[in-house]
C-alpha atoms as a PDB file:
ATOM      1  CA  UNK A   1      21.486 -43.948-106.713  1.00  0.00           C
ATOM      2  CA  UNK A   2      21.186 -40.422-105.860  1.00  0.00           C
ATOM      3  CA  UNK A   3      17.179 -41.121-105.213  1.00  0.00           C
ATOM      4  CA  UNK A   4      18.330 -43.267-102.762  1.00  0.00           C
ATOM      5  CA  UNK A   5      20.472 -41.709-100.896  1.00  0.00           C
ATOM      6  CA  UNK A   6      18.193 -38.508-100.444  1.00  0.00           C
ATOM      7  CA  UNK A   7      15.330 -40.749 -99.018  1.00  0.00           C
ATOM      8  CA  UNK A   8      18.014 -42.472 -96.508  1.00  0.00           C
ATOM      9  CA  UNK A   9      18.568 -39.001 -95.157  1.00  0.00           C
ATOM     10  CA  UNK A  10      15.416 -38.105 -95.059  1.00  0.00           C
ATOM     11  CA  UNK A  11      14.793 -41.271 -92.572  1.00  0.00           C
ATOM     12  CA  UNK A  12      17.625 -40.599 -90.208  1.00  0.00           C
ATOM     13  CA  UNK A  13      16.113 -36.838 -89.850  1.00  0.00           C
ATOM     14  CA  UNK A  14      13.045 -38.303 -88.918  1.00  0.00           C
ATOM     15  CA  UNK A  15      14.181 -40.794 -86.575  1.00  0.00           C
ATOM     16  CA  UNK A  16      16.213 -37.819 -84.896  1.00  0.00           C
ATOM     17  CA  UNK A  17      13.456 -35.833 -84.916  1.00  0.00           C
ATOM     18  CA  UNK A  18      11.463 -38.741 -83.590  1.00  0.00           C
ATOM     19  CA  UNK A  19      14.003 -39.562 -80.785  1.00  0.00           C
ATOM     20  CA  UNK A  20      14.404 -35.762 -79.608  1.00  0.00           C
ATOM     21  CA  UNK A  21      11.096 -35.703 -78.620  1.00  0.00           C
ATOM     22  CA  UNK A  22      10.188 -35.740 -74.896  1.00  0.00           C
ATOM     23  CA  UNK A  23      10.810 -32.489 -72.769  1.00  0.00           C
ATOM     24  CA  UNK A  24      13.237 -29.952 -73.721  1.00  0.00           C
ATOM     25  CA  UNK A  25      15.716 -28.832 -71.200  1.00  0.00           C
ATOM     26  CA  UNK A  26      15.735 -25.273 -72.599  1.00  0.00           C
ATOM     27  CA  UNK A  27      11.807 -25.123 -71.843  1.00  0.00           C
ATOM     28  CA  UNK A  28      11.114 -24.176 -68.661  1.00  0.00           C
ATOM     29  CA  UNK A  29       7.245 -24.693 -68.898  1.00  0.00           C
ATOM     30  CA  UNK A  30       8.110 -29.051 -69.613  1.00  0.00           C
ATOM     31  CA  UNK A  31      11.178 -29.570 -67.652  1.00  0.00           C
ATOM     32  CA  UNK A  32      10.757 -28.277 -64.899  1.00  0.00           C
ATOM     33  CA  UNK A  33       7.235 -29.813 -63.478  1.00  0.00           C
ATOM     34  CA  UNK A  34       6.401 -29.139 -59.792  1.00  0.00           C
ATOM     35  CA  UNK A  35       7.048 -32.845 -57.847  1.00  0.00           C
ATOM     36  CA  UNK A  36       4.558 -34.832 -56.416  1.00  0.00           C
ATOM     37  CA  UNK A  37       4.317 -34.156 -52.715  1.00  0.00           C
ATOM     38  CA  UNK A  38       6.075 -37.339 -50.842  1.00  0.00           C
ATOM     39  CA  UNK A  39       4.669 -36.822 -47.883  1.00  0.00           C
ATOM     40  CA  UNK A  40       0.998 -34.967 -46.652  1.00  0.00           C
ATOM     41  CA  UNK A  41       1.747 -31.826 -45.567  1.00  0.00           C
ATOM     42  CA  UNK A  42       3.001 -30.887 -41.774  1.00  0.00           C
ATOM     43  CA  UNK A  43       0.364 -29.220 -39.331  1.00  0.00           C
ATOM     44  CA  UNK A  44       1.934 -27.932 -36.112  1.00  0.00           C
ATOM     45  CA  UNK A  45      -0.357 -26.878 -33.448  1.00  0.00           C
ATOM     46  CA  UNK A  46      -0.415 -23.826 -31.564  1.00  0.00           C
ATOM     47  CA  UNK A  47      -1.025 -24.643 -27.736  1.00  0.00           C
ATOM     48  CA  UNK A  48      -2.054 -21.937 -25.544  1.00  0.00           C
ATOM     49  CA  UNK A  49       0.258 -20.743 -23.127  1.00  0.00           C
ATOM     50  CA  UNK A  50      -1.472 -19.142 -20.104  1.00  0.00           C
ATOM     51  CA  UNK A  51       0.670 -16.696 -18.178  1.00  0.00           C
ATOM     52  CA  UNK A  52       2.055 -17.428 -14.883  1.00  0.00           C
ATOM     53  CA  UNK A  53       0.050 -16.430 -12.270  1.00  0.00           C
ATOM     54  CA  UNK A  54       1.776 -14.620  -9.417  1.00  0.00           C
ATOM     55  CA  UNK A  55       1.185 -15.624  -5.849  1.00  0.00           C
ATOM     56  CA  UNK A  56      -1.614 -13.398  -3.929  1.00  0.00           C
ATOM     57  CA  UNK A  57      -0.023 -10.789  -1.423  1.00  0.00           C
ATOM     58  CA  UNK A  58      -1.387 -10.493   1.635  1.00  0.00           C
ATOM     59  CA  UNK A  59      -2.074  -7.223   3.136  1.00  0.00           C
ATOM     60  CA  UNK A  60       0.920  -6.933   6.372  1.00  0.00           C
ATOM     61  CA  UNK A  61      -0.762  -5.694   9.222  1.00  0.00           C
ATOM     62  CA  UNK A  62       0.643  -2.330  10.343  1.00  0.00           C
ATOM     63  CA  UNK A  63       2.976  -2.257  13.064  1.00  0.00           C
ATOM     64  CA  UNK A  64       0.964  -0.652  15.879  1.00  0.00           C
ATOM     65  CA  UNK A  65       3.610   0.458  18.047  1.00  0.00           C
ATOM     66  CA  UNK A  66       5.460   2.358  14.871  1.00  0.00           C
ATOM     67  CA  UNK A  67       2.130   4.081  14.502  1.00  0.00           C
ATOM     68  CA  UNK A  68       1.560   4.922  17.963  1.00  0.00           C
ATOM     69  CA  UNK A  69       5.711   6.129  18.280  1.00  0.00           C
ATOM     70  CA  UNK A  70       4.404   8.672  15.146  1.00  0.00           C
ATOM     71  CA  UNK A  71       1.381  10.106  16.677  1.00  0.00           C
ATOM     72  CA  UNK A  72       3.201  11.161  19.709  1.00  0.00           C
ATOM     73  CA  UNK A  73       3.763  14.656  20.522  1.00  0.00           C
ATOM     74  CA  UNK A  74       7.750  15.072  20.140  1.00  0.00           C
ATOM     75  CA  UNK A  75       9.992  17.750  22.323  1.00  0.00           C
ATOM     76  CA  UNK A  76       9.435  20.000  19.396  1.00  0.00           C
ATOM     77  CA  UNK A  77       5.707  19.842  19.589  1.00  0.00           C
ATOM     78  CA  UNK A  78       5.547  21.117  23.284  1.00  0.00           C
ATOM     79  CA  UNK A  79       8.555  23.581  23.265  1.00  0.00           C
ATOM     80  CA  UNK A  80       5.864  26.983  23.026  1.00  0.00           C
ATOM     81  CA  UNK A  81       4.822  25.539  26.053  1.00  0.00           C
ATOM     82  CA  UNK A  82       7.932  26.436  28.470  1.00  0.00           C
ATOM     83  CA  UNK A  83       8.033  22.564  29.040  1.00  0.00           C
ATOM     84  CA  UNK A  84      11.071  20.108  30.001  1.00  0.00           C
ATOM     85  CA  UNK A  85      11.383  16.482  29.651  1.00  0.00           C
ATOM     86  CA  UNK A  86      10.247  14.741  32.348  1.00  0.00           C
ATOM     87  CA  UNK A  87       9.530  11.286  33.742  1.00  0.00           C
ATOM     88  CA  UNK A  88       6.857   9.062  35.742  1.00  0.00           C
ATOM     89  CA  UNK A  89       3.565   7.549  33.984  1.00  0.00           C
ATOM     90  CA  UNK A  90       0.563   9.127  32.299  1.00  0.00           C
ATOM     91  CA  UNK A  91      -2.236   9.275  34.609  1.00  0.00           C
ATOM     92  CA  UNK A  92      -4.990   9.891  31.858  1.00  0.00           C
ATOM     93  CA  UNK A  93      -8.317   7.528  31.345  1.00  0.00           C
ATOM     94  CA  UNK A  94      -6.580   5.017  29.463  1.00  0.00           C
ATOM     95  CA  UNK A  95      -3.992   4.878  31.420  1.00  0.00           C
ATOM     96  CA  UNK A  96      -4.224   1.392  32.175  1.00  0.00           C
ATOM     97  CA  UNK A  97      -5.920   0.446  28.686  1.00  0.00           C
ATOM     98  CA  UNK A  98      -5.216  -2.480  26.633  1.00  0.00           C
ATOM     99  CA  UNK A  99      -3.027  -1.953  23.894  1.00  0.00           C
ATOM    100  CA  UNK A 100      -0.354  -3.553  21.834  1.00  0.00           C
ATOM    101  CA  UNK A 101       1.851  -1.041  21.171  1.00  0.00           C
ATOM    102  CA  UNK A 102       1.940   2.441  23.180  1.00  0.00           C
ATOM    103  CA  UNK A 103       3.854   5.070  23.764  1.00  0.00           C
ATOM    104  CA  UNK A 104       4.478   8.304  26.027  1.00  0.00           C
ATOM    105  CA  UNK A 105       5.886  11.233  27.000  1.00  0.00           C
ATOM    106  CA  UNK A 106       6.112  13.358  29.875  1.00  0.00           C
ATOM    107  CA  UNK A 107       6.851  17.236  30.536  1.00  0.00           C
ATOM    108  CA  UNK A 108       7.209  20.027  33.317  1.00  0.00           C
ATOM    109  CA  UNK A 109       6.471  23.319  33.506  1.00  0.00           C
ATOM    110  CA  UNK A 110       8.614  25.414  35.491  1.00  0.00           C
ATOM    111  CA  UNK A 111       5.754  25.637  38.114  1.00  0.00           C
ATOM    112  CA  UNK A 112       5.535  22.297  38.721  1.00  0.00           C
ATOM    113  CA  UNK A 113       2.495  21.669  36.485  1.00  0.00           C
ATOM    114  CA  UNK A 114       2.346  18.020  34.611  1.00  0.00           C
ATOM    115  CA  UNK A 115       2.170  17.705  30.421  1.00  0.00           C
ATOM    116  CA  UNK A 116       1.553  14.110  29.767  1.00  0.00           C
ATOM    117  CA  UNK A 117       0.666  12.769  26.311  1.00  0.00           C
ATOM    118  CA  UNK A 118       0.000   9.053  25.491  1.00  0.00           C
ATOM    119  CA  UNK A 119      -0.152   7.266  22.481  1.00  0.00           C
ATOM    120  CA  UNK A 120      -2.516   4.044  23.057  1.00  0.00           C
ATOM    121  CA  UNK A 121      -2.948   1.183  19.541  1.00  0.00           C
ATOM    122  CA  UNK A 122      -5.963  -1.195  19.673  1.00  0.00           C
ATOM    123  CA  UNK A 123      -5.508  -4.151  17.641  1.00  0.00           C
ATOM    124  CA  UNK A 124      -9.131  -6.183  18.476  1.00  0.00           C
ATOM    125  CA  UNK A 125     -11.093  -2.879  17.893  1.00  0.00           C
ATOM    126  CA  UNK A 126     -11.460   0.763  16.787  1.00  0.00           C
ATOM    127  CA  UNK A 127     -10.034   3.575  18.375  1.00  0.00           C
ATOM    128  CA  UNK A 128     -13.461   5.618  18.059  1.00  0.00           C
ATOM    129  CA  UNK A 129     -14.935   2.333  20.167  1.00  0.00           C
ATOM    130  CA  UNK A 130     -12.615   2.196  22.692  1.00  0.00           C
ATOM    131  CA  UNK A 131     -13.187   5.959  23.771  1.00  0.00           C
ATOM    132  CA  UNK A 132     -16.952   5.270  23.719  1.00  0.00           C
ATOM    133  CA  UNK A 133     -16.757   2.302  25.886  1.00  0.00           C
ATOM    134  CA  UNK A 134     -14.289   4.517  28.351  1.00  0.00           C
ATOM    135  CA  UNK A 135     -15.711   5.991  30.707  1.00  0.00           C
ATOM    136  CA  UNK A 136     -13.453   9.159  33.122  1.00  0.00           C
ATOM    137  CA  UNK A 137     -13.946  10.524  36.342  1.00  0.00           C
ATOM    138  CA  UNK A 138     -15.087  14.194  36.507  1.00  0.00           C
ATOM    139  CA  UNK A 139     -16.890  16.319  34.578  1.00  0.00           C
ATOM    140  CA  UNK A 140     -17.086  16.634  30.885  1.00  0.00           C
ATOM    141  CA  UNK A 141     -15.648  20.258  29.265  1.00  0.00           C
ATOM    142  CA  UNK A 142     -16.084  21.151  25.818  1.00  0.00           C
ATOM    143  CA  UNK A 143     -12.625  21.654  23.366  1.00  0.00           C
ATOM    144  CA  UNK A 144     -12.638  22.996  19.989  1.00  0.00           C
ATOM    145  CA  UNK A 145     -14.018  19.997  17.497  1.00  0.00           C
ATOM    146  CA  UNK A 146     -10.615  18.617  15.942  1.00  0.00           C
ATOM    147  CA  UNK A 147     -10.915  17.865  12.302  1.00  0.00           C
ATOM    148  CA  UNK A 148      -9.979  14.172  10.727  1.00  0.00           C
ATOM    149  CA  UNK A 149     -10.820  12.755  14.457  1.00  0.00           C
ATOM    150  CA  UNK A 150     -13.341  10.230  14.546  1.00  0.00           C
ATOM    151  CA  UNK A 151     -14.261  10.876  17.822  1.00  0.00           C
ATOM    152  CA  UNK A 152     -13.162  13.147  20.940  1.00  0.00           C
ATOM    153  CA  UNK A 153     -14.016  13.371  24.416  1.00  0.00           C
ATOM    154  CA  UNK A 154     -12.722  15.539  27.264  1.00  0.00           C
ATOM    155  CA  UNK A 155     -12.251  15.739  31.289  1.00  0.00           C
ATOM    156  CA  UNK A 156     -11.618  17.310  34.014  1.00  0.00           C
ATOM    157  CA  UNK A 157     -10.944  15.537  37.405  1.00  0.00           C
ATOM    158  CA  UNK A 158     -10.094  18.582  39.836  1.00  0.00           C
ATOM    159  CA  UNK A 159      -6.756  20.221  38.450  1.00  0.00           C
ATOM    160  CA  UNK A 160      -6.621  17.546  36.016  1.00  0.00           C
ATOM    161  CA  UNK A 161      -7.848  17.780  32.443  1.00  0.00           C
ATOM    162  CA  UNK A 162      -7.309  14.719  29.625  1.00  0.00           C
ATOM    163  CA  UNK A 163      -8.655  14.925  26.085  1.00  0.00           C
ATOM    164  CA  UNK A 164      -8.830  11.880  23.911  1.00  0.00           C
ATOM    165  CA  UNK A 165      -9.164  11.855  20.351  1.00  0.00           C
ATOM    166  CA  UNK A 166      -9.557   8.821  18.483  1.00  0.00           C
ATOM    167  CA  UNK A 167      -8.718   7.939  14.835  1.00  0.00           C
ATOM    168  CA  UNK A 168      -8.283   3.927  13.075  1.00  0.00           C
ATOM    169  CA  UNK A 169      -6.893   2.059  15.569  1.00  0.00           C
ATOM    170  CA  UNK A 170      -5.064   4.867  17.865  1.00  0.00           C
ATOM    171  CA  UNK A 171      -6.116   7.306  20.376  1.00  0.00           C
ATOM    172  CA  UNK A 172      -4.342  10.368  21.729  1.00  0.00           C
ATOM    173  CA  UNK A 173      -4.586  11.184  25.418  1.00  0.00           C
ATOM    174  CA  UNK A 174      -3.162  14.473  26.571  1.00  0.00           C
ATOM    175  CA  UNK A 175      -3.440  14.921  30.264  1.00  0.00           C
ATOM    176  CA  UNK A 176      -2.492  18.192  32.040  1.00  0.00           C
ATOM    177  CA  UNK A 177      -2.206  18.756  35.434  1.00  0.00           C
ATOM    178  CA  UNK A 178      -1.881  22.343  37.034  1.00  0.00           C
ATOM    179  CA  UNK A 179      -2.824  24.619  39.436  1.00  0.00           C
ATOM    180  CA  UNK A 180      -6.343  25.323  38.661  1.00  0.00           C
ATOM    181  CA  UNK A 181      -8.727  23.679  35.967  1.00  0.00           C
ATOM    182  CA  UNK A 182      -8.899  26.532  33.569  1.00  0.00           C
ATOM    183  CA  UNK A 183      -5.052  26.529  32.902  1.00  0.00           C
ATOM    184  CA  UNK A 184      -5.613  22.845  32.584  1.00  0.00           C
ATOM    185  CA  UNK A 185      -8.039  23.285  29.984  1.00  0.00           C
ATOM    186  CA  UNK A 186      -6.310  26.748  28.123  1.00  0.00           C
ATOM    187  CA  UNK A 187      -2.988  24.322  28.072  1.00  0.00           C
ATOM    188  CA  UNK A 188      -5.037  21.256  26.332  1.00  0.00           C
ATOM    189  CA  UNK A 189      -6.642  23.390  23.981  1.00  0.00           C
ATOM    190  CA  UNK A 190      -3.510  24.539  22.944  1.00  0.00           C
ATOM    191  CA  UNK A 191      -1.744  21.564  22.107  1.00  0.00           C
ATOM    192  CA  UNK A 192      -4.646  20.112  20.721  1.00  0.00           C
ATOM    193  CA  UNK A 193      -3.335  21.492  16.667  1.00  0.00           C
ATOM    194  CA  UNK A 194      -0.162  19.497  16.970  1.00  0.00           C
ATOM    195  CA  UNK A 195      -1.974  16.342  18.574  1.00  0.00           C
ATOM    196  CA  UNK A 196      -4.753  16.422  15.977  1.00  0.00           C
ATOM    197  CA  UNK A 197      -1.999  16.347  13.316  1.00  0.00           C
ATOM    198  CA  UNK A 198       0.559  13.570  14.618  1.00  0.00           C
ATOM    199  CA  UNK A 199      -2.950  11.708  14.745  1.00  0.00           C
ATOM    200  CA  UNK A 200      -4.665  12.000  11.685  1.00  0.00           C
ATOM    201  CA  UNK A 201      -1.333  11.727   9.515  1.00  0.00           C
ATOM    202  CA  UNK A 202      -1.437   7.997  10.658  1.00  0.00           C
ATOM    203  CA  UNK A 203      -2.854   5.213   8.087  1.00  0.00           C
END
């Protein structure tokens, strides 16, 4: 009877044994097994994003007159000269010249001489070509070479002297008229400093 019994236990530990087998939730190598993927993997593609291109800018034109309104010769400019504002028209070689934009000024001396300096802007051509292409009564007389001038020409029609000096697009006439040609002449060569420098600090 005893015989029995120990061989009936024997059988249940087996068939617990047997029925425990399978994965054990305390191993972590069996129980936990990596799923099967449900689905292929997703790709996401990169699309180039080129960067916004911004609009080309156009060069604006300068505005002549502004630039011609700079170059002239201001009260300041003239007062070593004993001058006073005055008024009526310049009488230089380009006078009458095309331009879009010009400007000028006027002066007295106190003997009744004329200081007249015009600013003149050529929009269809350079400055250097316009004085070329002018042509001025009188005789030519020689002025000191002004530096950052691209070209420079000089007068004198009787008692009156003009010297043009051309840079870009503008040219500076300075016409003086006085009682004899050589104070013409001594008067243009001294302004010519300031004039050179109003010109050439133009674009």
């Amino acid at each position: 009877m005893r015989h029995r019994q120990v061989v009936a236990l024997a059988a249940v530990a087996l068939v617990g044994l047997t029925a425990c087998e399978g994965p054990d939730p305390n191993n972590l190598e069996t129980y936990y097994d990596d799923p099967a993927p449900t689905s292929a993997p997703v790709t996401t593609a990169e699309v180039p994003v080129s960067p916004a291109k911004a609009a080309p800018v156009t060069p604006q034109a300068p505005d002549l007159g502004l630039l011609a309104e700079r170059a002239l010769l201001s009260d300041a400019d003239v007062a070593a000269e004993g001058v006073q504002p005055g008024s009526g028209e310049a009488s230089g070689c380009l006078a009458d010249g095309p331009s879009a934009g010009s400007r000028t000024a006027t002066w007295r001396y106190p003997s009744g001489s004329v200081l007249s300096h015009r600013v003149v802007a050529f929009p269809d051509r350079s400055a250097a070509q316009a004085v070329a292409e002018n042509e001025c009564a009188g005789k030519v007389v020689n002025v000191p070479v002004q530096p950052g001038t691209e070209r420079q020409q000089a007068w004198c029609e009787g008692k009156t002297c003009t010297v043009l000096l051309a840079k870009g697009s503008l040219v500076s006439e300075l016409t003086v008229s006085a009682s004899t040609e050589t104070r013409a002449v001594d008067a243009a060569k001294r302004l010519l400093p300031a004039m050179t420098a109003k010109l050439t600090a133009q674009p």
